[in-house]
Protein backbone atom coordinates (compact mmCIF):
# COMPACT_ATOMS: atom_id res chain seq x y z
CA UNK A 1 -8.67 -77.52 155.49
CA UNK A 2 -10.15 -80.56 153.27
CA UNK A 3 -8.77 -83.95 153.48
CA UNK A 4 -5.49 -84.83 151.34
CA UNK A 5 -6.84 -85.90 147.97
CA UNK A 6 -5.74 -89.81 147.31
CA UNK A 7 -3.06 -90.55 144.86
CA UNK A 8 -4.79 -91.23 141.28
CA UNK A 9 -5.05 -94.45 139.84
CA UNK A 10 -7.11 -94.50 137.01
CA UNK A 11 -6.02 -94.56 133.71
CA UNK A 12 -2.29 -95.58 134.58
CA UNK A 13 -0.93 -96.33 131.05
CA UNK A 14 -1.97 -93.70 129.81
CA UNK A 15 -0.73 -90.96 131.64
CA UNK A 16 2.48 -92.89 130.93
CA UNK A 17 2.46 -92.98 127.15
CA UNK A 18 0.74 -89.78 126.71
CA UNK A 19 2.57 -86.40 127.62
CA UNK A 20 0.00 -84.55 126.41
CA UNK A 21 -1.31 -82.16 129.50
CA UNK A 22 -4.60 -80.10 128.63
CA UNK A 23 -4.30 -76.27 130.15
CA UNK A 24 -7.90 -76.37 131.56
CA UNK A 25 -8.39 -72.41 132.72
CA UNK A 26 -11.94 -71.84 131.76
CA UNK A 27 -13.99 -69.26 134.17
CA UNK A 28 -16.76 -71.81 135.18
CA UNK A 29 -15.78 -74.87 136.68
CA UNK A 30 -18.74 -77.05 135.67
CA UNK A 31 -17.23 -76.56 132.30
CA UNK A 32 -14.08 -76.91 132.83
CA UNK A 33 -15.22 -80.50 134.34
CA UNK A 34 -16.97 -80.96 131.58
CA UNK A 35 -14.63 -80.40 128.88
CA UNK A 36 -11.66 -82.73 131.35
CA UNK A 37 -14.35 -85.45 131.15
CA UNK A 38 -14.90 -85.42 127.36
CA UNK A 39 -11.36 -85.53 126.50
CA UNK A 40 -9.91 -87.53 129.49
CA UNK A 41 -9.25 -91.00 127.75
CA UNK A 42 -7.14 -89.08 124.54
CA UNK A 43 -4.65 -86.73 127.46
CA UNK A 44 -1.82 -87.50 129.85
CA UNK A 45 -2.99 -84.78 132.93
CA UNK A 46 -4.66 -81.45 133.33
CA UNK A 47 -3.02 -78.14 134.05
CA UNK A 48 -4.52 -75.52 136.03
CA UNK A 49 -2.83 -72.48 136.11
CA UNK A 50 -3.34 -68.85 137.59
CA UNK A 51 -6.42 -67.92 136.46
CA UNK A 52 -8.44 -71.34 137.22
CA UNK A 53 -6.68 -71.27 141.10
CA UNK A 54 -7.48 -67.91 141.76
CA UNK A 55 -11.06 -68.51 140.35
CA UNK A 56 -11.98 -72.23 142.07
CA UNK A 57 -8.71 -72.47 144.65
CA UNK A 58 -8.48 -75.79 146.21
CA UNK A 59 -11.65 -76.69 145.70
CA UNK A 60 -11.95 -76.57 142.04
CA UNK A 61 -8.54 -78.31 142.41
CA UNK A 62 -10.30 -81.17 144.22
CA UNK A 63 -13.73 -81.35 141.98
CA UNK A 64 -11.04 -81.49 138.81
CA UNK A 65 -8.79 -84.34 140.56
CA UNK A 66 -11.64 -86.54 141.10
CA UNK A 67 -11.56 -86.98 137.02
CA UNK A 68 -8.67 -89.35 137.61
CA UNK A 69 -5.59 -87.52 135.96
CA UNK A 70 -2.51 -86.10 137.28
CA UNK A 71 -2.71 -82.44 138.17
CA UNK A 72 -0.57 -79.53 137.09
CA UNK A 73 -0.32 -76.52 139.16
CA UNK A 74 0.99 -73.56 137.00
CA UNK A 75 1.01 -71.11 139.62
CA UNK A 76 4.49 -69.56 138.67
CA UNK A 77 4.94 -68.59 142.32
CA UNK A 78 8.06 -65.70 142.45
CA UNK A 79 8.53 -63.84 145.48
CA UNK A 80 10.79 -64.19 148.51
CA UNK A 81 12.39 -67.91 149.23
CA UNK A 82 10.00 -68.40 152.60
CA UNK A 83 6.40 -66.80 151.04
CA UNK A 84 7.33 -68.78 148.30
CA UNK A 85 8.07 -72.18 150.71
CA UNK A 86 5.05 -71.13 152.52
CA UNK A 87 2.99 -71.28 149.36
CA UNK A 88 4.26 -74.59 148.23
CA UNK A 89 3.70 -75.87 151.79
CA UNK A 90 0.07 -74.74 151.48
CA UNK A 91 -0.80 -76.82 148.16
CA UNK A 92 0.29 -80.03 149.64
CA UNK A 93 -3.14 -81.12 150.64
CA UNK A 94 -3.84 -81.03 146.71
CA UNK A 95 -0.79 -83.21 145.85
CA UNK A 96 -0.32 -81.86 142.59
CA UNK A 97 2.06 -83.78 140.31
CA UNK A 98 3.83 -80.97 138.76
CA UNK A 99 3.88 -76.97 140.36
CA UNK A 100 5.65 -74.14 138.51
CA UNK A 101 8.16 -71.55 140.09
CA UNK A 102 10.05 -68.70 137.95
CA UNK A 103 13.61 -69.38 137.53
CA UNK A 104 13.90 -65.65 137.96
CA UNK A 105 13.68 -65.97 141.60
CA UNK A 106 16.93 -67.00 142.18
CA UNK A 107 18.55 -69.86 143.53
CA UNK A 108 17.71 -69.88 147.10
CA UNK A 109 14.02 -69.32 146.13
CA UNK A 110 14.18 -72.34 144.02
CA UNK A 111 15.70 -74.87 146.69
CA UNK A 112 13.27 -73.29 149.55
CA UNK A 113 10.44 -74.55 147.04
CA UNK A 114 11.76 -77.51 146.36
CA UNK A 115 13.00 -78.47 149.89
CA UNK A 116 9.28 -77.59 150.94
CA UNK A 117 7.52 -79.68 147.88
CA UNK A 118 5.77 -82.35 148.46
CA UNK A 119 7.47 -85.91 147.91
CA UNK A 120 5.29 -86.85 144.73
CA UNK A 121 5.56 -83.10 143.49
CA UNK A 122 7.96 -82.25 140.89
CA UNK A 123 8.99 -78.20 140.95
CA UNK A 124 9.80 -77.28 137.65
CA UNK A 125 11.01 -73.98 136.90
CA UNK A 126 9.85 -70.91 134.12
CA UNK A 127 12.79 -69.81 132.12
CA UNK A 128 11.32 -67.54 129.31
CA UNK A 129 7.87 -67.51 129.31
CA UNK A 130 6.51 -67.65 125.29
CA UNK A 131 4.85 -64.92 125.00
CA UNK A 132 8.40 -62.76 125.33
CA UNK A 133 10.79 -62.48 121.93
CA UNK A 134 14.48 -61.37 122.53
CA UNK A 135 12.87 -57.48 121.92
CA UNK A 136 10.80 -57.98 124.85
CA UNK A 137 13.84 -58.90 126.74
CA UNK A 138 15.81 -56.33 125.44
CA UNK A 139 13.28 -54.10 126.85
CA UNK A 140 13.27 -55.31 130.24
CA UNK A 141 17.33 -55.07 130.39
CA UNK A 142 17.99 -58.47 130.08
CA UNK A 143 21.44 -59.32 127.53
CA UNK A 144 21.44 -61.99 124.85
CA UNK A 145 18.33 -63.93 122.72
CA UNK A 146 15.46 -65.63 124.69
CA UNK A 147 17.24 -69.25 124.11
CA UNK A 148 20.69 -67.88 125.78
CA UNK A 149 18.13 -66.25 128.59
CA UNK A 150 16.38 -69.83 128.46
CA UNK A 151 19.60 -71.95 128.90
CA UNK A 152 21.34 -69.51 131.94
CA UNK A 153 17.89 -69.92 133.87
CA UNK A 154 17.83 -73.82 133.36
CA UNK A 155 21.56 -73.79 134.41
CA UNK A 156 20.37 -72.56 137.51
CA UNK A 157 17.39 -74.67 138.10
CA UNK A 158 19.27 -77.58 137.47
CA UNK A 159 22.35 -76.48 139.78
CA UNK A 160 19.36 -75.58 142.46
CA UNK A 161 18.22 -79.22 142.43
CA UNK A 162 15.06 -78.65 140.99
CA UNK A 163 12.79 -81.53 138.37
CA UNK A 164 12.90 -79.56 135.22
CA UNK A 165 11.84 -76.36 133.69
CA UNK A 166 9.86 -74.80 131.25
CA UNK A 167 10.63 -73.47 128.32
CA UNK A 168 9.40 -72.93 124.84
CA UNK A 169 9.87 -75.72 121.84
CA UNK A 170 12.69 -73.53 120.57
CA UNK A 171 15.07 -74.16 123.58
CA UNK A 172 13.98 -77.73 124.61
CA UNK A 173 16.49 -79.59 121.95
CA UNK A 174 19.65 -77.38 123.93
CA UNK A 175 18.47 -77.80 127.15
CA UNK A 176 17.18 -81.54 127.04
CA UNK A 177 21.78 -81.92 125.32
CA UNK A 178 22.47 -80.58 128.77
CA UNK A 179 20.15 -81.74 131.20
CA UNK A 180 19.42 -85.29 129.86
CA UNK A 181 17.50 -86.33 133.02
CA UNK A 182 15.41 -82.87 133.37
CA UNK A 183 11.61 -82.74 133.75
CA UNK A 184 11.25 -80.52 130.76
CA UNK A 185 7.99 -78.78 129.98
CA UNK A 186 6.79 -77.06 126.41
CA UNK A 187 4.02 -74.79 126.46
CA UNK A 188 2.63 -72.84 123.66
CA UNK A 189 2.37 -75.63 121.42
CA UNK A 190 0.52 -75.09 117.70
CA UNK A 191 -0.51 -78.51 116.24
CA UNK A 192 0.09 -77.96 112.36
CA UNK A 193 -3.62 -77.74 111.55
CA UNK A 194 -5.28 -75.24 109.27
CA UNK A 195 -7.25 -72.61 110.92
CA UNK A 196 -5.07 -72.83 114.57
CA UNK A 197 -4.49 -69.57 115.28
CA UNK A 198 -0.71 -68.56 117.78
CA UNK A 199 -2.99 -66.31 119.80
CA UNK A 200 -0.36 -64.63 122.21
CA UNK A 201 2.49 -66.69 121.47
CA UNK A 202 5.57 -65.67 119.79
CA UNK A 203 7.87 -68.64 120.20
CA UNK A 204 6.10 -72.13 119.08
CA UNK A 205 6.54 -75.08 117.32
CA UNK A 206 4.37 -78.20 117.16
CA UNK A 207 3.54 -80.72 119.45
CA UNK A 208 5.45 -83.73 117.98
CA UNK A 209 8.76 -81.11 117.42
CA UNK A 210 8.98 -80.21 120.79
CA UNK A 211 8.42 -84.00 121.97
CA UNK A 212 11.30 -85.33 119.46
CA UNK A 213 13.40 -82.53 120.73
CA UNK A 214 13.55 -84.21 124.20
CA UNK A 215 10.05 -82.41 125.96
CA UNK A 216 8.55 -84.62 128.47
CA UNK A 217 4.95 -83.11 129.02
CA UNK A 218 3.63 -81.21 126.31
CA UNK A 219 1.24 -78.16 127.81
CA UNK A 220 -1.74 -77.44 124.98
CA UNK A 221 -4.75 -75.28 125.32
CA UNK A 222 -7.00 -73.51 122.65
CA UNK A 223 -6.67 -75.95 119.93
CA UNK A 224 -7.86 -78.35 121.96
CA UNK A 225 -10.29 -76.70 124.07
CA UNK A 226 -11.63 -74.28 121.66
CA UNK A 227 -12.14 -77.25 119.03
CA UNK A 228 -15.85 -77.69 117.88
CA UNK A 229 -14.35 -81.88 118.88
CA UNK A 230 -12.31 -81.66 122.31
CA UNK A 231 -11.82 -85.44 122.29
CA UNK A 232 -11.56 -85.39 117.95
CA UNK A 233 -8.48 -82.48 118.80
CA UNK A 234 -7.12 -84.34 121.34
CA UNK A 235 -6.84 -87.60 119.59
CA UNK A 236 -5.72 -85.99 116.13
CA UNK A 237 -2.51 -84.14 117.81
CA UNK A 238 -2.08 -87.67 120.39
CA UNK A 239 -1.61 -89.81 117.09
CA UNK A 240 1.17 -86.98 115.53
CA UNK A 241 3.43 -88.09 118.37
């Protein structure tokens, strides 16, 4: 096991002021370092989710932490309450700032990941993820919209003792009336640029509606990362907010 990464200190203000967290899952890490680098003064953190962990695992984690920005597992771990504790346990050597669980677990799931965070880590939960529409749920059996789906799982979350949750820009504005103190996270975001394509996602809205809604980290991907500018993308959607 490698040595417990040190807490990041560069580039304090910033990661303060800006809630803007790049989703960084590119299939070669040198470019995935390269593109953190280039846009690194203009974001708030870096997510790495699924596909970048199972690529690089902790040590793409560790090359990508050494950029100086707080880190954002989106791992979306959902399975029993102790795998799921054992998990969390085994990512504390990366001390990432923010790790994602499925509110879908259930409750004891989400306080065995909590109770087994680390003390810097907030655990936020999935409610809806935004690539489902209430026909997808209808599909899979569950009753009700995605936002009345979105609002029972951050109930729960919130009642489990967890940071926050995620959910898409369509919920935030309900959940943020009743959870004033969540951690609440908004992927899926669409600046309102010509030529941004939705991709995948159903349910979005734009960066600076999701952060006047009451959002506190705003997850985008593509539009900046698949700009011809990364930095030029970055800065555009940092000065709508």
């Amino acid at each position: 096991m490698g040595h417990a990464l040190q807490p990041f200190d560069e580039d304090k203000e910033n990661t303060v002021s800006n809630p803007i967290y790049l989703a960084l899952d590119l299939p070669r890490l040198d470019n995935a370092v390269a593109l953190a680098q280039k846009v690194r003064q203009h974001v708030g953190g870096l997510k790495l989710g699924l596909e970048f962990f199972c690529a690089h695992g902790h040590h793409g984690v560790h090359e990508i932490a050494k950029i100086g920005l707080p880190i954002f597992l989106d791992l979306k771990l959902h399975d029993i309450p102790n795998t799921v504790a054992a998990a969390m346990q085994a990512i504390h050597v990366l001390q990432p700032s923010i790790v994602t669980v499925h509110a879908s677990g259930g409750r004891a799931m989400l306080e065995d990941a909590k109770a087994a965070a680390g003390e810097h880590t907030k655990v936020v939960a999935v409610t809806v993820l935004t690539s489902l529409d209430d026909g997808d749920l209808s599909r899979m059996g569950v009753a009700g919209s995605a936002h009345d789906q979105a609002l029972r799982l951050a109930d729960l979350a919130q009642e489990a003792g967890l940071d926050g949750i995620v959910c898409s820009g369509h919920e935030v504005g309900a959940i943020h009336k009743r959870w004033k103190n969540g951690y609440l996270v908004v992927p899926g975001l669409r600046p309102a640029i010509p030529g941004v394509s939705h991709g995948d996602q159903k349910r979005t809205v734009t960066p600076s509606e999701a952060r006047n809604a009451g959002a506190s980290v705003l997850v985008i991907g593509r539009p900046i990362s698949r700009a011809e500018d990364p930095a030029a993308a970055a800065r555009a959607i940092e000065a709508t907010l």
